[in-house]
C-alpha atoms as a PDB file:
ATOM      1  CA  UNK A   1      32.574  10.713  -7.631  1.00  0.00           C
ATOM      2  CA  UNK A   2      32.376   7.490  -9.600  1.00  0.00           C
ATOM      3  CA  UNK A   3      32.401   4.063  -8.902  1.00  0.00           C
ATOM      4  CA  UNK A   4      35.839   3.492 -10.251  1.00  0.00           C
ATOM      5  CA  UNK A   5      37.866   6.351  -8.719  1.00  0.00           C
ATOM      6  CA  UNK A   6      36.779   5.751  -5.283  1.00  0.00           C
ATOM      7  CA  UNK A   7      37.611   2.202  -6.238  1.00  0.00           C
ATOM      8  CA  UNK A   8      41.760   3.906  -7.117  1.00  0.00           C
ATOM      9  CA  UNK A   9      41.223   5.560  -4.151  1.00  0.00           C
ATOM     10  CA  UNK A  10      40.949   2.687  -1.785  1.00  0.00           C
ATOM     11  CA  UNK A  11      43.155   0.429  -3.623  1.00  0.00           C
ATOM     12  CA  UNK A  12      45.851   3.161  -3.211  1.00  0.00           C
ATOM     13  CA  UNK A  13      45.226   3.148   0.404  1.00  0.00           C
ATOM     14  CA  UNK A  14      42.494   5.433   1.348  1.00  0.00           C
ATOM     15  CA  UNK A  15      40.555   2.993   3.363  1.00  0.00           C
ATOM     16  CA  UNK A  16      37.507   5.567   4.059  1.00  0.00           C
ATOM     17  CA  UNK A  17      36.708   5.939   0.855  1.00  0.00           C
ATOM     18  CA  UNK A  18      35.209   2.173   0.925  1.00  0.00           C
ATOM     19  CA  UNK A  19      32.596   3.854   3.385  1.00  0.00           C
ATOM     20  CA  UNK A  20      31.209   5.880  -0.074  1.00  0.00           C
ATOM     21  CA  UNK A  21      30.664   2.594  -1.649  1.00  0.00           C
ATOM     22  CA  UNK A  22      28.768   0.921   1.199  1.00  0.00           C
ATOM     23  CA  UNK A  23      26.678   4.087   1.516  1.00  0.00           C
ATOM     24  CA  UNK A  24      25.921   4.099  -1.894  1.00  0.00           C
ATOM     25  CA  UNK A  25      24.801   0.613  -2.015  1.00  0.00           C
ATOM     26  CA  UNK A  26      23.772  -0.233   1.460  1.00  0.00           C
ATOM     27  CA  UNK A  27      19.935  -0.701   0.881  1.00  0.00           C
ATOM     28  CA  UNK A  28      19.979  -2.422  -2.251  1.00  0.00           C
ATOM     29  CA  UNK A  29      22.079  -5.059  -1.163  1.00  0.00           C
ATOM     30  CA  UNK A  30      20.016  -5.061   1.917  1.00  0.00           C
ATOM     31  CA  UNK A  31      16.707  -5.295  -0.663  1.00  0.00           C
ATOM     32  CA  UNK A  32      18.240  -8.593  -2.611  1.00  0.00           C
ATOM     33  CA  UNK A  33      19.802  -9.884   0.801  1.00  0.00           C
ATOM     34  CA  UNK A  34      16.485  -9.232   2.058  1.00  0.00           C
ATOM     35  CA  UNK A  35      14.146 -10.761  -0.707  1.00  0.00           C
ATOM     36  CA  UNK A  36      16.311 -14.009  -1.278  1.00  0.00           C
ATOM     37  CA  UNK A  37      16.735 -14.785   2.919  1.00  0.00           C
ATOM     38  CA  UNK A  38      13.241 -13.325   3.938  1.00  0.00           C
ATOM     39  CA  UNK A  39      14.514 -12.581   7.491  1.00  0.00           C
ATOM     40  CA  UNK A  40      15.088  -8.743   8.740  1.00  0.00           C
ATOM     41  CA  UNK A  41      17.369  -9.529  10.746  1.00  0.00           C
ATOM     42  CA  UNK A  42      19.591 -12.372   8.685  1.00  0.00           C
ATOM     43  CA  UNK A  43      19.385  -9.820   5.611  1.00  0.00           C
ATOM     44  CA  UNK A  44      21.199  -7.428   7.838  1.00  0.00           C
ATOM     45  CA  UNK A  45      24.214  -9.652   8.608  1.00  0.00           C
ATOM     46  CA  UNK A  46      24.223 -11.106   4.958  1.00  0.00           C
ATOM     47  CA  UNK A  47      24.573  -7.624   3.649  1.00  0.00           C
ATOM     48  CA  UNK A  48      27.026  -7.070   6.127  1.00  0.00           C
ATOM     49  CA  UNK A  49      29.191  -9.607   4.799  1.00  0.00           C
ATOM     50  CA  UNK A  50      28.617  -9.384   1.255  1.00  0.00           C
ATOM     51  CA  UNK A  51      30.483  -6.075   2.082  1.00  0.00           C
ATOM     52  CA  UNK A  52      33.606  -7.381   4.599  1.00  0.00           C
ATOM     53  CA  UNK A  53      33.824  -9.682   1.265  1.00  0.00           C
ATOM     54  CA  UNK A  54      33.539  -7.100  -1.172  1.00  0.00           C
ATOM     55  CA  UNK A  55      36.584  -5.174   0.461  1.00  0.00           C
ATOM     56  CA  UNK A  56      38.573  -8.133   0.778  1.00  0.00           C
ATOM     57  CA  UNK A  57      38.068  -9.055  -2.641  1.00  0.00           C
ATOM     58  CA  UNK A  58      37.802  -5.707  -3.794  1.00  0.00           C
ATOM     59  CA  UNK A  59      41.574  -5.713  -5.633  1.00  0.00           C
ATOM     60  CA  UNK A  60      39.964  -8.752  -7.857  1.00  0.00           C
ATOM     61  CA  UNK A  61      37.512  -6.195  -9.326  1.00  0.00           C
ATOM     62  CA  UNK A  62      37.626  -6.193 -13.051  1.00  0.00           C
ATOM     63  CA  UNK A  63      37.100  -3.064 -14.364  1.00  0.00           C
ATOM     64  CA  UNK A  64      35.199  -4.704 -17.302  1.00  0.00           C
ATOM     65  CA  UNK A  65      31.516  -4.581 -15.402  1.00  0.00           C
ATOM     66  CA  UNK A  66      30.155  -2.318 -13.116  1.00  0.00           C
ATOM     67  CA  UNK A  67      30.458  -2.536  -9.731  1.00  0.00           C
ATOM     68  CA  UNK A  68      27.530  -2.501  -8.738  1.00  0.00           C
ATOM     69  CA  UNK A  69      27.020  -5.572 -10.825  1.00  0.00           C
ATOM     70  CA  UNK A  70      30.461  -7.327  -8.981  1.00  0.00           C
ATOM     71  CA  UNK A  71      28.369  -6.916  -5.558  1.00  0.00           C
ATOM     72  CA  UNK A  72      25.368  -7.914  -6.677  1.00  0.00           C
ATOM     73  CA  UNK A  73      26.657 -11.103  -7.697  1.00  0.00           C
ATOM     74  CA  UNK A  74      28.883 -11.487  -4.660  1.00  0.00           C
ATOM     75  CA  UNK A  75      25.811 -10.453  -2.502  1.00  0.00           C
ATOM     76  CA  UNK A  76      23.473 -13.154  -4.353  1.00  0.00           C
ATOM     77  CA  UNK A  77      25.822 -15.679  -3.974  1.00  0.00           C
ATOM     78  CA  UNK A  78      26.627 -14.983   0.294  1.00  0.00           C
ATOM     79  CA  UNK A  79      22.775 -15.309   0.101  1.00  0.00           C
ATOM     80  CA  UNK A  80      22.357 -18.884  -1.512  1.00  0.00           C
ATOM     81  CA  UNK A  81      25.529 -20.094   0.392  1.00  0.00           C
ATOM     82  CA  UNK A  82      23.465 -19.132   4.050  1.00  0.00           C
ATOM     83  CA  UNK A  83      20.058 -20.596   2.090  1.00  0.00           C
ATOM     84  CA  UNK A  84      21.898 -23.647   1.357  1.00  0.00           C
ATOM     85  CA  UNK A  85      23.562 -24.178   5.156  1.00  0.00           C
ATOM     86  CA  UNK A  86      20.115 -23.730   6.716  1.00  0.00           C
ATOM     87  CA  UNK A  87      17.643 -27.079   7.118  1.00  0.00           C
ATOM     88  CA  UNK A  88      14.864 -24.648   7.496  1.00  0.00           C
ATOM     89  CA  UNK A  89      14.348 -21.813   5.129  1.00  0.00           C
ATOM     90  CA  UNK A  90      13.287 -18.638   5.906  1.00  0.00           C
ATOM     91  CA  UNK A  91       9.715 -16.778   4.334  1.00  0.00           C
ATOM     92  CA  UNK A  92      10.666 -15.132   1.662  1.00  0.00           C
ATOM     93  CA  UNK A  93       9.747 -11.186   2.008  1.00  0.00           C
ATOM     94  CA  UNK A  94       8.364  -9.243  -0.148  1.00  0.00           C
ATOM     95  CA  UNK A  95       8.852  -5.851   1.693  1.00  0.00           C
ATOM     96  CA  UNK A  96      12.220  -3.725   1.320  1.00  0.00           C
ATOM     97  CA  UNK A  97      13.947  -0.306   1.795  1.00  0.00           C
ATOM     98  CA  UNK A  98      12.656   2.201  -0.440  1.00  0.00           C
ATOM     99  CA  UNK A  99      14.660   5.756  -1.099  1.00  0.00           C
ATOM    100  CA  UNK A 100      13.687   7.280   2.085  1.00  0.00           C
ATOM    101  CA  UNK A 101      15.085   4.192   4.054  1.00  0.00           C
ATOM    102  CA  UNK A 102      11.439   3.676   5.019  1.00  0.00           C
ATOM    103  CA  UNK A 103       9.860  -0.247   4.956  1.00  0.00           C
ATOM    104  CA  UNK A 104       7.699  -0.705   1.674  1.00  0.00           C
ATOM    105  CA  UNK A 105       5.705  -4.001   0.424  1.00  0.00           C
ATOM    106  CA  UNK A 106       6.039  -5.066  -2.943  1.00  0.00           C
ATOM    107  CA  UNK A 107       3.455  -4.344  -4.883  1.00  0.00           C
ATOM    108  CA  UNK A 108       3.268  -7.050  -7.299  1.00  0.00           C
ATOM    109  CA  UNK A 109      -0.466  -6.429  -8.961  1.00  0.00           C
ATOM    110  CA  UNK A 110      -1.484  -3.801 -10.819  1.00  0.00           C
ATOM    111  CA  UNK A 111      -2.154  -0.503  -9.816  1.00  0.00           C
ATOM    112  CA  UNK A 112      -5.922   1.161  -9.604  1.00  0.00           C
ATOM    113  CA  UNK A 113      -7.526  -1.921  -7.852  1.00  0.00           C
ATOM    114  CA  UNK A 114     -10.752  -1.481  -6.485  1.00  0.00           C
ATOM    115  CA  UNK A 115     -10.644  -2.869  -3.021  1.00  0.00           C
ATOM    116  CA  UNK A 116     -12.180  -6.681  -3.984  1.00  0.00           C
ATOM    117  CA  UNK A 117      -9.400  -6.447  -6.173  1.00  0.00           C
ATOM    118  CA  UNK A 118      -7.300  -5.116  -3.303  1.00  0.00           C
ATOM    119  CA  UNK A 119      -8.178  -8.075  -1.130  1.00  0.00           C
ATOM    120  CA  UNK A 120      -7.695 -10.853  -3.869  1.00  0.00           C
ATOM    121  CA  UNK A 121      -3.917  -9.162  -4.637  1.00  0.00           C
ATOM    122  CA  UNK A 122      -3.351  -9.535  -0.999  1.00  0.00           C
ATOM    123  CA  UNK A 123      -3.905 -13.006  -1.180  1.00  0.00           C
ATOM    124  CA  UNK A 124      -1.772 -13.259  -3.771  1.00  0.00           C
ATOM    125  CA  UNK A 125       0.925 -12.034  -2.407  1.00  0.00           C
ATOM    126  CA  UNK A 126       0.527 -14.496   0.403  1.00  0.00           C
ATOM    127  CA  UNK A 127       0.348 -17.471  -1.757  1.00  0.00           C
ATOM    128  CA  UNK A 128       3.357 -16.253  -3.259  1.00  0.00           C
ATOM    129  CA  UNK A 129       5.261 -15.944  -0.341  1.00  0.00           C
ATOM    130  CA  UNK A 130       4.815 -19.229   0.433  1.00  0.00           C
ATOM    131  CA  UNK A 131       5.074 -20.474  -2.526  1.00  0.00           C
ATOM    132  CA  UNK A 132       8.925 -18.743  -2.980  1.00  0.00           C
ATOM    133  CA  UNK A 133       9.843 -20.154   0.408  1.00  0.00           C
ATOM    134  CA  UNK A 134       9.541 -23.503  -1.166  1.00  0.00           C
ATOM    135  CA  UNK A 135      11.822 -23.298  -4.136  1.00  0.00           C
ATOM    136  CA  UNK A 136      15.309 -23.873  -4.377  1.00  0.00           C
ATOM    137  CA  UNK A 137      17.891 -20.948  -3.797  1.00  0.00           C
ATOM    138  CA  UNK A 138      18.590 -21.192  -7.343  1.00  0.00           C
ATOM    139  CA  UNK A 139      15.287 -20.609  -8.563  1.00  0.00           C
ATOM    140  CA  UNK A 140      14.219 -18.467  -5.868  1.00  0.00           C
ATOM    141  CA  UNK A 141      17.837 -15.932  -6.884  1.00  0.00           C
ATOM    142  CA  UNK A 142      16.390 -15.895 -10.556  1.00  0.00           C
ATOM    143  CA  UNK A 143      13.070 -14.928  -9.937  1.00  0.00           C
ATOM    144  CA  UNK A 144      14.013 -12.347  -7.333  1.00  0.00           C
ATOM    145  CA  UNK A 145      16.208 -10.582  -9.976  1.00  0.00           C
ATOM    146  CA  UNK A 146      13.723 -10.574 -12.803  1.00  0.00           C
ATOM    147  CA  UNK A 147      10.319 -10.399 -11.462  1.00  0.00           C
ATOM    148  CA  UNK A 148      11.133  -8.506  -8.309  1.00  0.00           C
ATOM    149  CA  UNK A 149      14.627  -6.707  -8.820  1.00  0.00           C
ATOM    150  CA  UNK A 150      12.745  -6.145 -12.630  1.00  0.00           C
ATOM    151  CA  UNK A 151      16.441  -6.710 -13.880  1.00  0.00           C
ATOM    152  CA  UNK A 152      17.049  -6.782 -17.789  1.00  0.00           C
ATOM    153  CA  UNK A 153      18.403 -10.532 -19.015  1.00  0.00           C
ATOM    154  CA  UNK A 154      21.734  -8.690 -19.833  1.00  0.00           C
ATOM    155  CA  UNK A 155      22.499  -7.475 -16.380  1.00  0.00           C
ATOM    156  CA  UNK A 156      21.230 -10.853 -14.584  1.00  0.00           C
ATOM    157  CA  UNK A 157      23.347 -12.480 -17.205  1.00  0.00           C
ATOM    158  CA  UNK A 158      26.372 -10.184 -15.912  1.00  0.00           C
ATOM    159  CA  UNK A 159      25.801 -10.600 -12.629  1.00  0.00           C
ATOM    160  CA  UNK A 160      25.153 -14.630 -12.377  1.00  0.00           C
ATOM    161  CA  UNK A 161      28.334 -14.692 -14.988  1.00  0.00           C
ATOM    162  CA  UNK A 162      26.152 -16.837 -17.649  1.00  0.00           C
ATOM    163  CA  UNK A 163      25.001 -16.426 -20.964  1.00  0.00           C
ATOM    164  CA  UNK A 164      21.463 -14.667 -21.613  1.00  0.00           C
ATOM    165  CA  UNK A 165      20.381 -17.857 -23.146  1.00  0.00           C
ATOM    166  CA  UNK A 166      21.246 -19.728 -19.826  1.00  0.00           C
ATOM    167  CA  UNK A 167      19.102 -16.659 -18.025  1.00  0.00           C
ATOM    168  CA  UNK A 168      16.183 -17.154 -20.086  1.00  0.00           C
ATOM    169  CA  UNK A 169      15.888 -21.089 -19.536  1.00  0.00           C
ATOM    170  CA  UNK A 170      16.954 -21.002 -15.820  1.00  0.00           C
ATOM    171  CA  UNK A 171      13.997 -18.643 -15.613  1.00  0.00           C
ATOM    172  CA  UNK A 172      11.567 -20.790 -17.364  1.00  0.00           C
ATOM    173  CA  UNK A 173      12.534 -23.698 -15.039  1.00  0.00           C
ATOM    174  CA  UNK A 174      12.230 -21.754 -11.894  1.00  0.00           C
ATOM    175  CA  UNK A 175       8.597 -20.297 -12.873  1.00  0.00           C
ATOM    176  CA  UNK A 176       7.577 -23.860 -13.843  1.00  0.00           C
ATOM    177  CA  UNK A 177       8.101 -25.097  -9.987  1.00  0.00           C
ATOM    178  CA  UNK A 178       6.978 -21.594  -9.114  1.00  0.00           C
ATOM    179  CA  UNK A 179       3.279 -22.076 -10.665  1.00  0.00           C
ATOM    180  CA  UNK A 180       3.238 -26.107  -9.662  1.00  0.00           C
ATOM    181  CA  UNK A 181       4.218 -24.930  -5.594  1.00  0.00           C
ATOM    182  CA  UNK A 182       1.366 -22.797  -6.471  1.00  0.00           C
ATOM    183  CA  UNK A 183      -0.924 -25.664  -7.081  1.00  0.00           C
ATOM    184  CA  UNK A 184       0.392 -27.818  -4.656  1.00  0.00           C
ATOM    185  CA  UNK A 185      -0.653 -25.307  -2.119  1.00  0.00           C
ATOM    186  CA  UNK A 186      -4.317 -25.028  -3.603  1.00  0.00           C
ATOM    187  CA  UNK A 187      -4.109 -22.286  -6.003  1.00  0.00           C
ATOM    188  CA  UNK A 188      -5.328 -22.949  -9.670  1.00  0.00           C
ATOM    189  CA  UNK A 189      -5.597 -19.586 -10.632  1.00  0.00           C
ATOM    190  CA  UNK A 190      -3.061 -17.410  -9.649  1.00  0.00           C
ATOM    191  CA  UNK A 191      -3.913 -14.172 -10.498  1.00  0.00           C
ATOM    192  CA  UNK A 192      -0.888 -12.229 -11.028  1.00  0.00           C
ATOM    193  CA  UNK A 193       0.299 -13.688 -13.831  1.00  0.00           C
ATOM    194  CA  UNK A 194       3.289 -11.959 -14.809  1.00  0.00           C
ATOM    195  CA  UNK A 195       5.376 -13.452 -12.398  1.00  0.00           C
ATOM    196  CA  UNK A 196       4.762 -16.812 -13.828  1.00  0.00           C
ATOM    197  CA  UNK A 197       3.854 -16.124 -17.480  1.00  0.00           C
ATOM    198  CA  UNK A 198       7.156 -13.698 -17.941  1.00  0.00           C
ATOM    199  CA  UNK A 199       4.781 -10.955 -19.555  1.00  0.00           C
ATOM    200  CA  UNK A 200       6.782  -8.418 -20.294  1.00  0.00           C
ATOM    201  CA  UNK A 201       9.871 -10.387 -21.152  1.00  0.00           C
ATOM    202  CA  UNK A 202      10.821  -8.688 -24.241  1.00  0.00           C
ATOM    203  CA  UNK A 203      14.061  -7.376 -22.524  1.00  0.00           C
END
């Protein structure tokens, strides 16, 4: 069953059918809640109210964009509202749910690495971390849809409701602070460079 007809069917009154949607999306909205908050445990209540909003809201649903891209955007923005009311942020994680429901690390370098290269990814991924825990909410959003989420600039466009132009140049200012938090923290030569460079960007 679709997206849209359970939608009817709620909307008409069948209140369990809302249960198909949360199932359905459950761990990715965990995932982004997850990669923009950094905390198990806050993810888990963030997703849980990016869905209580999501069915209260749910009759605003235009039928224009997907769904999936309506939560998403509602989810993303429950998660920079709780960034923004904290004083002290969160580590940003780079683990999440993966089809199985089982706890996964992004793995942001590439794949074959002999195990110096191994360790020196590791690293990486460290530096990153803390690196991501020191941007803004904004920039940290944007940079968790495209280089983590791997989102096109069309469907981050959709779901931050800007223009793909606005996308591309939010996304050049976030990696910016992204490579000089980088610095700041000692690291001249960051070594996966995709993140920062936007290799890949073609889409």
């Amino acid at each position: 069953m679709d997206d849209l007809t359970i939608i009817e069917q709620v909307l008409q009154g069948n209140t369990n059918a809302f249960g198909l949607l949360v199932e359905r999306y459950q761990a990715k909205v965990y995932n982004l809640a997850l990669r923009m908050c950094g905390n198990e445990e806050d993810a888990f209540d963030l997703s849980q109210e990016s869905f209580v909003r999501a069915w209260q809201n749910l009759s605003g649903f235009h039928r224009d964009a997907a769904f999936s891209t309506w939560l998403f955007r509602l989810t993303s923005n429950v998660c920079i509202d709780f960034l923004r009311s904290q004083k002290r942020r969160a580590a940003v994680s780079l683990t999440y749910l993966d089809d199985d429901n089982e706890a996964a690390q992004l793995d942001l370098p590439d794949p074959g690495l002999g195990p110096e290269a191994a360790a020196l990814a590791a690293e990486d991924r460290e530096l990153l971390r803390r690196a991501m825990d020191q941007l803004s909410p904004e920039c940290r959003q944007i940079i968790t849809l495209r280089a983590i989420d791997d989102l096109s600039y069309a469907q981050i466009a959709e779901i931050l409701n800007v223009q793909e132009g606005t996308v591309k140049s939010r996304l050049s200012r976030a990696r910016t602070q992204l490579k000089n938090k980088l610095l700041q923290i000692g690291n001249k030569s960051f070594r996966e460079a995709s993140i920062l460079s936007g290799r890949g960007d073609a889409r």
